[in-house]
PDB file of N, CA and C in Angstrom:
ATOM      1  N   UNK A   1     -46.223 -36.565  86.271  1.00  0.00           N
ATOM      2  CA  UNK A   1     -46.358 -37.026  84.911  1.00  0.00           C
ATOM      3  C   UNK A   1     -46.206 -38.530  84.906  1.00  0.00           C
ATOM      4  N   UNK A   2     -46.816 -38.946  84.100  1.00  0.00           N
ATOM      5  CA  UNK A   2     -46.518 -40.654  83.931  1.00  0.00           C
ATOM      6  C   UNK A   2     -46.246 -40.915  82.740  1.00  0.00           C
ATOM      7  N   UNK A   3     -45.895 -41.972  82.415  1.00  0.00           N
ATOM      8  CA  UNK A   3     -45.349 -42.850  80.983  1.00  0.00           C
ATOM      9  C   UNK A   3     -45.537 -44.009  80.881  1.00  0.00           C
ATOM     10  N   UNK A   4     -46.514 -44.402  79.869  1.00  0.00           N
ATOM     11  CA  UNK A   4     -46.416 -45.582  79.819  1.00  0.00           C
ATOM     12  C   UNK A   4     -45.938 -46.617  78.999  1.00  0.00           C
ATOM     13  N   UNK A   5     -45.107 -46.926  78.650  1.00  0.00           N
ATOM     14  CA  UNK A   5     -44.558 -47.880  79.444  1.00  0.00           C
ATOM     15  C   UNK A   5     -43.568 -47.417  80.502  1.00  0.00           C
ATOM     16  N   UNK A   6     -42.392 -48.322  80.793  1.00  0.00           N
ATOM     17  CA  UNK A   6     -41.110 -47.965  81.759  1.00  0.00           C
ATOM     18  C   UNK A   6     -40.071 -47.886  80.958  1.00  0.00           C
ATOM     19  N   UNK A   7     -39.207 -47.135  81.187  1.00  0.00           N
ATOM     20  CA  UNK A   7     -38.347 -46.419  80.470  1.00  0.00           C
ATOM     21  C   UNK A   7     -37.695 -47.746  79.326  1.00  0.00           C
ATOM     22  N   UNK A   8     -37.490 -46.847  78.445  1.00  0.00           N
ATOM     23  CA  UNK A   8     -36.773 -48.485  77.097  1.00  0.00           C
ATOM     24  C   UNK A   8     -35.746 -48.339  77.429  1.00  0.00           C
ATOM     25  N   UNK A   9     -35.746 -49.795  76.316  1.00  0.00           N
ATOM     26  CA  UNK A   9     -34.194 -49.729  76.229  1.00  0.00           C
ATOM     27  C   UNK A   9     -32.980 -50.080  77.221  1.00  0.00           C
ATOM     28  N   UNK A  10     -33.119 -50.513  78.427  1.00  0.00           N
ATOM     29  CA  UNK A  10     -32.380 -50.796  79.636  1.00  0.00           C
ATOM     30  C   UNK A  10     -32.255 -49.702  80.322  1.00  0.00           C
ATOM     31  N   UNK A  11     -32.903 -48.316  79.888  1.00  0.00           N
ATOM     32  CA  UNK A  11     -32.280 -47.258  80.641  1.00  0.00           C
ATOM     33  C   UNK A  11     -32.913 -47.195  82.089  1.00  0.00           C
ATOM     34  N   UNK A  12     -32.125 -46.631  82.857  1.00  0.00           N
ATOM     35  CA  UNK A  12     -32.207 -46.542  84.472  1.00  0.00           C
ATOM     36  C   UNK A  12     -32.458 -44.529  84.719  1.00  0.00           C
ATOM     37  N   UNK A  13     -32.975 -44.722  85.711  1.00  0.00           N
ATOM     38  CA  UNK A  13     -33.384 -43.425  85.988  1.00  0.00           C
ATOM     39  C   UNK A  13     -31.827 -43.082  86.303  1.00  0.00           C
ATOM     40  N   UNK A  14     -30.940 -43.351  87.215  1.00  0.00           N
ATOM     41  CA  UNK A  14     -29.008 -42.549  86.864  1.00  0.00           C
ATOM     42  C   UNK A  14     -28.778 -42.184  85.588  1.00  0.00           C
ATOM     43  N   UNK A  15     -29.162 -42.989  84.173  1.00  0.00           N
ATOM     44  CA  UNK A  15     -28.453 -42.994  83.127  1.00  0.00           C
ATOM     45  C   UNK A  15     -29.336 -41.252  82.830  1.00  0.00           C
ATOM     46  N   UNK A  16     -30.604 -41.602  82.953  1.00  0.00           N
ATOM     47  CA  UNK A  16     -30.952 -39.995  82.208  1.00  0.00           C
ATOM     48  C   UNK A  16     -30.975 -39.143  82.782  1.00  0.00           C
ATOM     49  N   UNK A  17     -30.793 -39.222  83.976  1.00  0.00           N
ATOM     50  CA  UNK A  17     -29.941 -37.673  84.896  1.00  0.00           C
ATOM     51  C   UNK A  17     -28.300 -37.583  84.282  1.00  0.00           C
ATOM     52  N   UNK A  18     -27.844 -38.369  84.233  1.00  0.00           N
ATOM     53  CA  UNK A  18     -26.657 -37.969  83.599  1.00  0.00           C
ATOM     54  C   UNK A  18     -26.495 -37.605  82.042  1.00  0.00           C
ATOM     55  N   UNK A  19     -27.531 -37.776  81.544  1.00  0.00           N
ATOM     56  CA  UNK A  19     -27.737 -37.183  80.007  1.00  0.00           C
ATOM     57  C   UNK A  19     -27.539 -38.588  79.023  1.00  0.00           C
ATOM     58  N   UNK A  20     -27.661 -39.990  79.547  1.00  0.00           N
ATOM     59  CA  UNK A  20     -27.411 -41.009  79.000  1.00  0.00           C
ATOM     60  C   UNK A  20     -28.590 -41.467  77.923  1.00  0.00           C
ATOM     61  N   UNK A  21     -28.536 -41.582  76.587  1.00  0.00           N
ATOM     62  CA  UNK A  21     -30.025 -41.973  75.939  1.00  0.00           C
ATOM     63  C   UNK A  21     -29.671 -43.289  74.814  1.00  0.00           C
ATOM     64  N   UNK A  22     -30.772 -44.247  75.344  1.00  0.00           N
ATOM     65  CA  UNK A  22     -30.169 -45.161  73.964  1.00  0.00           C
ATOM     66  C   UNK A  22     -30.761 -45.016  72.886  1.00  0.00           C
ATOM     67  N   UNK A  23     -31.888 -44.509  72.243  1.00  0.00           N
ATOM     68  CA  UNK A  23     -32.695 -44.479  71.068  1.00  0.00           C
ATOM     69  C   UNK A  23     -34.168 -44.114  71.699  1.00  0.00           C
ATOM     70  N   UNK A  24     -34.979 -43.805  70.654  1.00  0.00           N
ATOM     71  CA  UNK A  24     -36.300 -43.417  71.082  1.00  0.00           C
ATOM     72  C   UNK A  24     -36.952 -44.425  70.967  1.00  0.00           C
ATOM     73  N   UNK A  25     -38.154 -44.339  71.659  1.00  0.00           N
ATOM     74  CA  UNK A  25     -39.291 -45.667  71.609  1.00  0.00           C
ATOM     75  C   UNK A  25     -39.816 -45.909  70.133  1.00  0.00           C
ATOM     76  N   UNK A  26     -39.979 -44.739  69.607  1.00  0.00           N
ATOM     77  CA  UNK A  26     -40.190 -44.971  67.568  1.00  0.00           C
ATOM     78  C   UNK A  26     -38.845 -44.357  67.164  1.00  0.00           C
ATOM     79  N   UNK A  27     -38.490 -45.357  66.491  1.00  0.00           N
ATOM     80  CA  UNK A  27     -37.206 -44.613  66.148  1.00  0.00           C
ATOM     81  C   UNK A  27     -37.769 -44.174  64.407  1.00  0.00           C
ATOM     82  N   UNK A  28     -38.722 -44.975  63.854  1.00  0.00           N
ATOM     83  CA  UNK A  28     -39.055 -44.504  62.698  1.00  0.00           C
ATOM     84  C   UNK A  28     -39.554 -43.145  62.884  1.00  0.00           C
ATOM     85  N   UNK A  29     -40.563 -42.546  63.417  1.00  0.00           N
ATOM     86  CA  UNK A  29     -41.009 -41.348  63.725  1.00  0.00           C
ATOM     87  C   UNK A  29     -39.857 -40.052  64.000  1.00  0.00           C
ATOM     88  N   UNK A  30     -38.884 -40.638  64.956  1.00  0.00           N
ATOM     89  CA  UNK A  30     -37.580 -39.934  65.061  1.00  0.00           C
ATOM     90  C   UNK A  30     -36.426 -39.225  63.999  1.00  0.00           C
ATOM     91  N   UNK A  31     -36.214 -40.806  63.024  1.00  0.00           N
ATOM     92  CA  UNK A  31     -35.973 -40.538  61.709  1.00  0.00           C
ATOM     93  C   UNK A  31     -36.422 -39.494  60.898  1.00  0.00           C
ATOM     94  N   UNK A  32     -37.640 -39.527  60.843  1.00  0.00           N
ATOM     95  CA  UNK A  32     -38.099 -38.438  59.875  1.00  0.00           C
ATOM     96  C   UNK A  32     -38.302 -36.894  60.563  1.00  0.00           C
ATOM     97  N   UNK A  33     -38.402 -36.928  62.283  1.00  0.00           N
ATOM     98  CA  UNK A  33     -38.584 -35.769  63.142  1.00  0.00           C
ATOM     99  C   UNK A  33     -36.908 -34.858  62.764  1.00  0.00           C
ATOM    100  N   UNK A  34     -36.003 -36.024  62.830  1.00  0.00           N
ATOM    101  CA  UNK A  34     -34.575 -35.284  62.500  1.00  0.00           C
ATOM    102  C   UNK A  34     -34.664 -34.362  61.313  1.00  0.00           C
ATOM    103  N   UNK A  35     -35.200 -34.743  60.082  1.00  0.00           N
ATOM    104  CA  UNK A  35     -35.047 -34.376  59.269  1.00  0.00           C
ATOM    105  C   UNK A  35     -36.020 -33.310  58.839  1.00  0.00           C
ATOM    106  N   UNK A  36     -36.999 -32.728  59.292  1.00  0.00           N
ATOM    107  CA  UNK A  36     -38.234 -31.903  59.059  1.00  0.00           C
ATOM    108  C   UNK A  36     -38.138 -30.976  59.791  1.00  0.00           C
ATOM    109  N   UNK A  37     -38.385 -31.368  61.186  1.00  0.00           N
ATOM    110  CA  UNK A  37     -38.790 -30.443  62.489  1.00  0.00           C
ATOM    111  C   UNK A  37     -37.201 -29.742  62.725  1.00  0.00           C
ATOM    112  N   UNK A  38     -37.470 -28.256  62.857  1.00  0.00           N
ATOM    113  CA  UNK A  38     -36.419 -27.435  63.119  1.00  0.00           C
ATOM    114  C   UNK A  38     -35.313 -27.539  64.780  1.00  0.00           C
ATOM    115  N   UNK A  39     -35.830 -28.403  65.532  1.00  0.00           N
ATOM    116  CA  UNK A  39     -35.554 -28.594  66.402  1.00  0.00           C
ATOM    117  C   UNK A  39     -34.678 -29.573  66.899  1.00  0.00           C
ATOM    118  N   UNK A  40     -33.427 -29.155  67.572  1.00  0.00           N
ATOM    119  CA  UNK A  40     -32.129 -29.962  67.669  1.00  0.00           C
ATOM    120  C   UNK A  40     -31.966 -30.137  68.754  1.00  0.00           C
ATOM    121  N   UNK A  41     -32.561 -30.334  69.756  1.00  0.00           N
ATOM    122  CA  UNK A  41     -32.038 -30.682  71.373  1.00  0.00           C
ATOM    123  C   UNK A  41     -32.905 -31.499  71.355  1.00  0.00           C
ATOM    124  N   UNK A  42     -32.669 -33.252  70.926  1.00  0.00           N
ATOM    125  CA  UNK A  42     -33.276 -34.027  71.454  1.00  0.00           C
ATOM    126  C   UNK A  42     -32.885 -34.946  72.331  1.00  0.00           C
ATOM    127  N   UNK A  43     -33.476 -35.064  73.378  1.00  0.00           N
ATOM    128  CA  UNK A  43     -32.796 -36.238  74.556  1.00  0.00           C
ATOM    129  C   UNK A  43     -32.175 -34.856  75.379  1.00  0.00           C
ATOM    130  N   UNK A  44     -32.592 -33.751  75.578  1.00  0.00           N
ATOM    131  CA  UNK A  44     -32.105 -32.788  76.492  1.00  0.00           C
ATOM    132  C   UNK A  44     -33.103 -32.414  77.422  1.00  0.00           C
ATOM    133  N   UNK A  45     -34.212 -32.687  77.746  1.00  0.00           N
ATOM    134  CA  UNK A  45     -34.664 -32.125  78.400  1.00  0.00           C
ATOM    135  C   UNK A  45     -34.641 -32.595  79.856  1.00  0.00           C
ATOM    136  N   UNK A  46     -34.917 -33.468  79.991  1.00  0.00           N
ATOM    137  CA  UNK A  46     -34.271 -34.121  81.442  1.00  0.00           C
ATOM    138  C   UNK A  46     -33.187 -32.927  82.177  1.00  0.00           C
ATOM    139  N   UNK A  47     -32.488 -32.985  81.505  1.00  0.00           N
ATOM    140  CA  UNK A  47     -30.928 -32.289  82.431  1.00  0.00           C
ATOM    141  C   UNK A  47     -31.357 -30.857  82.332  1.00  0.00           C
ATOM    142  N   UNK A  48     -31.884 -30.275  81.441  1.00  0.00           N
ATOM    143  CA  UNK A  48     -32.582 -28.861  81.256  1.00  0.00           C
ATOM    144  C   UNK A  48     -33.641 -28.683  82.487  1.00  0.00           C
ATOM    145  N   UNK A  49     -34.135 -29.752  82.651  1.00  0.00           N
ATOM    146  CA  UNK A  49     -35.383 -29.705  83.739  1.00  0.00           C
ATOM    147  C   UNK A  49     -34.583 -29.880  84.818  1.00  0.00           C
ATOM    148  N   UNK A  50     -33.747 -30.907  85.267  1.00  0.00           N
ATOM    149  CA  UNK A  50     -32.845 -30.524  86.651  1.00  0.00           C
ATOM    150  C   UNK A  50     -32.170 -29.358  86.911  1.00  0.00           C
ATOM    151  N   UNK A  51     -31.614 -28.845  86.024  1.00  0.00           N
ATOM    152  CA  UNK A  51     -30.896 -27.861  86.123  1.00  0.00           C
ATOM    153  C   UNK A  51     -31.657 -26.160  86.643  1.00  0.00           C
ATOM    154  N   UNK A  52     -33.283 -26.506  85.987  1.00  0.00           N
ATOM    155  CA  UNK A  52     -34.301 -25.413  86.541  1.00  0.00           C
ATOM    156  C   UNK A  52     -35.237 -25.803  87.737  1.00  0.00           C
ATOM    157  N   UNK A  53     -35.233 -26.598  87.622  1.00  0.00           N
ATOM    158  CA  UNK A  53     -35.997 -27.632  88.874  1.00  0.00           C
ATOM    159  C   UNK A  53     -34.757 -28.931  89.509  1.00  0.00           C
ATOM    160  N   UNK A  54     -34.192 -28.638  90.542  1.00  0.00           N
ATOM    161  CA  UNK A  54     -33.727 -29.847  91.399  1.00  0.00           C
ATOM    162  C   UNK A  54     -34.394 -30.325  91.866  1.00  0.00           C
ATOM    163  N   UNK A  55     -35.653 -30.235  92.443  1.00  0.00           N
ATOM    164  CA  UNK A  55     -36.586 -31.234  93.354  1.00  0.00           C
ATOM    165  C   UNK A  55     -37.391 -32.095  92.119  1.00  0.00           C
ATOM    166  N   UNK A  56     -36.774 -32.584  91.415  1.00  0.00           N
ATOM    167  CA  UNK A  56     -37.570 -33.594  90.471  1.00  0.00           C
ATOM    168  C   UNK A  56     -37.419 -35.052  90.761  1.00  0.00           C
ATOM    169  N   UNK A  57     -38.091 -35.783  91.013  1.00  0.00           N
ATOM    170  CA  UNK A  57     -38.209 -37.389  91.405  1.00  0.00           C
ATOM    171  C   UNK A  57     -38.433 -38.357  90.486  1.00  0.00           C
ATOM    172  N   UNK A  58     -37.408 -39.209  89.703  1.00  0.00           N
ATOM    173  CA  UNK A  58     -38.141 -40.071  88.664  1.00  0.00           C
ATOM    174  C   UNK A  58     -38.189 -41.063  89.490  1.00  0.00           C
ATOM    175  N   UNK A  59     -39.142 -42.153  89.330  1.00  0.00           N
ATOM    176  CA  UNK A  59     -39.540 -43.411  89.161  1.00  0.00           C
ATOM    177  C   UNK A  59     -39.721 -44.262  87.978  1.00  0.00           C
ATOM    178  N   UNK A  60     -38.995 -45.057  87.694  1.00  0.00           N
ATOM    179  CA  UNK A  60     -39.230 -46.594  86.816  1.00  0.00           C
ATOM    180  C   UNK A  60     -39.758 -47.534  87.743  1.00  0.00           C
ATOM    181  N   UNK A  61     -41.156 -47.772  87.410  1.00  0.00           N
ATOM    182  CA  UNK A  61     -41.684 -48.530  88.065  1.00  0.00           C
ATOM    183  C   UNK A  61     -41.632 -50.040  87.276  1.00  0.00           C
ATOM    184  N   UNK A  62     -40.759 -51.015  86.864  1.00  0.00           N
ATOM    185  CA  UNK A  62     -40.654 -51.914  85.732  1.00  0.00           C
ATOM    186  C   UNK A  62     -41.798 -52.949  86.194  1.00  0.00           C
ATOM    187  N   UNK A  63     -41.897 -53.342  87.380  1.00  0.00           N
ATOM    188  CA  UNK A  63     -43.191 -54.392  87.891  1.00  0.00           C
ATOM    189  C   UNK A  63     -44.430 -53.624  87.020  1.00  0.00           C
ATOM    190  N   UNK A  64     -44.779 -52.460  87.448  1.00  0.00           N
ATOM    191  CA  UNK A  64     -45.978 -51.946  87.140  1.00  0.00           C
ATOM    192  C   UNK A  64     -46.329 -51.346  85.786  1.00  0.00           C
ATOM    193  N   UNK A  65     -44.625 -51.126  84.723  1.00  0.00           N
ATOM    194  CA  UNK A  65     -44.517 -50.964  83.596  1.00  0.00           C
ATOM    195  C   UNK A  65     -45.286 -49.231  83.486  1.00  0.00           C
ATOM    196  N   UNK A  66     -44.745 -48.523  84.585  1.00  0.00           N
ATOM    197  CA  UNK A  66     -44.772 -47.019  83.974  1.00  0.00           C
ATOM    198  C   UNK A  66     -43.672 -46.132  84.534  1.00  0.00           C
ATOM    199  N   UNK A  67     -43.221 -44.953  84.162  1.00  0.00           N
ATOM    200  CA  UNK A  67     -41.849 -44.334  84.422  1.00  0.00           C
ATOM    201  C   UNK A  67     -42.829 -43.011  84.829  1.00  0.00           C
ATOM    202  N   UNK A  68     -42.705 -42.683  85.835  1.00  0.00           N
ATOM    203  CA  UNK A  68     -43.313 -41.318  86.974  1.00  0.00           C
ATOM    204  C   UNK A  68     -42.013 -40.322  87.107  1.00  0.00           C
ATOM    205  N   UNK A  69     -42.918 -39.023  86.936  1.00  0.00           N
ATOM    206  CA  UNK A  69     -42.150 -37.691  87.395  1.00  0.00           C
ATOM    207  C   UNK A  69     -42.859 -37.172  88.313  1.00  0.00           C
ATOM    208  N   UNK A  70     -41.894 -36.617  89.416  1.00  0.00           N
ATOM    209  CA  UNK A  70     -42.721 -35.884  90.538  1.00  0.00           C
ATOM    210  C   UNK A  70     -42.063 -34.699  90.878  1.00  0.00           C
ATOM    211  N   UNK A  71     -42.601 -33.548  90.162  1.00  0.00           N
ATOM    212  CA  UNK A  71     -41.874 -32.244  90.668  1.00  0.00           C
ATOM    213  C   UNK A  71     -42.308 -31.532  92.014  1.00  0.00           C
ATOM    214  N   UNK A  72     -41.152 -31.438  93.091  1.00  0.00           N
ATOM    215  CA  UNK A  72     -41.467 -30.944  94.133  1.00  0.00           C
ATOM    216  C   UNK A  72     -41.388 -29.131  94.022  1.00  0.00           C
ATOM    217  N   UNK A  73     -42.651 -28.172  94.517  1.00  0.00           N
ATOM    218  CA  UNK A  73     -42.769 -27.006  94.251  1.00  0.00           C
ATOM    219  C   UNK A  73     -42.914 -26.592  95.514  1.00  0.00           C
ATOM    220  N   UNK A  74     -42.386 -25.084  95.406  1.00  0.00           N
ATOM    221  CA  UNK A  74     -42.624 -24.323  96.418  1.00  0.00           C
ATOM    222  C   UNK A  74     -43.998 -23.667  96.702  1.00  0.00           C
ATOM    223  N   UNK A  75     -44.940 -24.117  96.699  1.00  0.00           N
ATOM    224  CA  UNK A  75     -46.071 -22.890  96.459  1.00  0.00           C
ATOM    225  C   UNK A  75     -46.362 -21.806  96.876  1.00  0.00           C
ATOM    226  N   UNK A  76     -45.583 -21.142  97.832  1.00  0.00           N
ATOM    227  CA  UNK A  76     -45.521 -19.796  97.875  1.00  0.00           C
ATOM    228  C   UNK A  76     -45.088 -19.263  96.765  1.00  0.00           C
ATOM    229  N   UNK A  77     -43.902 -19.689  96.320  1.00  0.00           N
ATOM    230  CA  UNK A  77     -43.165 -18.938  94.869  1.00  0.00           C
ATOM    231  C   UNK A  77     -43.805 -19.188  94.152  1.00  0.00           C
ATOM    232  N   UNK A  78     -44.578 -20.116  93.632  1.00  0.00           N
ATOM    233  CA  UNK A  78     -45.049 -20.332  92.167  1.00  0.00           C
ATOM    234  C   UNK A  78     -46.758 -19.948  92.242  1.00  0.00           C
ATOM    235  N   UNK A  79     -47.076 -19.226  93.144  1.00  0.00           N
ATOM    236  CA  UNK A  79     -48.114 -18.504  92.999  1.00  0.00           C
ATOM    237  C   UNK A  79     -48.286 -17.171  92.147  1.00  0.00           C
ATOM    238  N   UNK A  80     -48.596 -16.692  91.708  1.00  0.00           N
ATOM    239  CA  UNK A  80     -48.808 -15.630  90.949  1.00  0.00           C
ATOM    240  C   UNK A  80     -50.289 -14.489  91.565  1.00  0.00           C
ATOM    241  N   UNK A  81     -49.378 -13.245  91.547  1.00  0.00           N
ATOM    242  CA  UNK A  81     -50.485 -12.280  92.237  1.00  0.00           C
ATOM    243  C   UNK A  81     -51.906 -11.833  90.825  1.00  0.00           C
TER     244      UNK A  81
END
């Protein structure tokens, strides 16, 4: 997966494995997402995704201004008959 830009906000790829978040990139959009959308785990998915996947690799690439995910898979297991 990629992102573009590189992560805001000063955050470091340690801070969001440890569940660290400073604000969203729109925080106006956020504002009003709190208040509408039924959905309350925000800034969780990171640690949700380590916790089901350990072989996950972030990159902040700040020179090149994009933040990379690289999930490592088994492909025997994740084949389907």
């Amino acid at each position: 997966f990629f992102d573009i830009p590189k992560l805001p906000n000063s955050l470091s790829v340690e801070d969001i494995k440890m569940g660290i978040q400073r604000r969203s990139r729109n925080v106006v959009l956020t504002s009003f997402a709190n208040d509408i959308l039924p959905y309350r785990g925000i800034g969780s998915g990171i640690l949700k995704s380590l916790q089901l996947y350990p072989r996950i690799h972030f990159e902040n690439n700040i020179a090149g201004e994009f933040f990379k995910v690289t999930i490592d898979r088994d492909l025997q297991s994740d084949v389907s008959p």
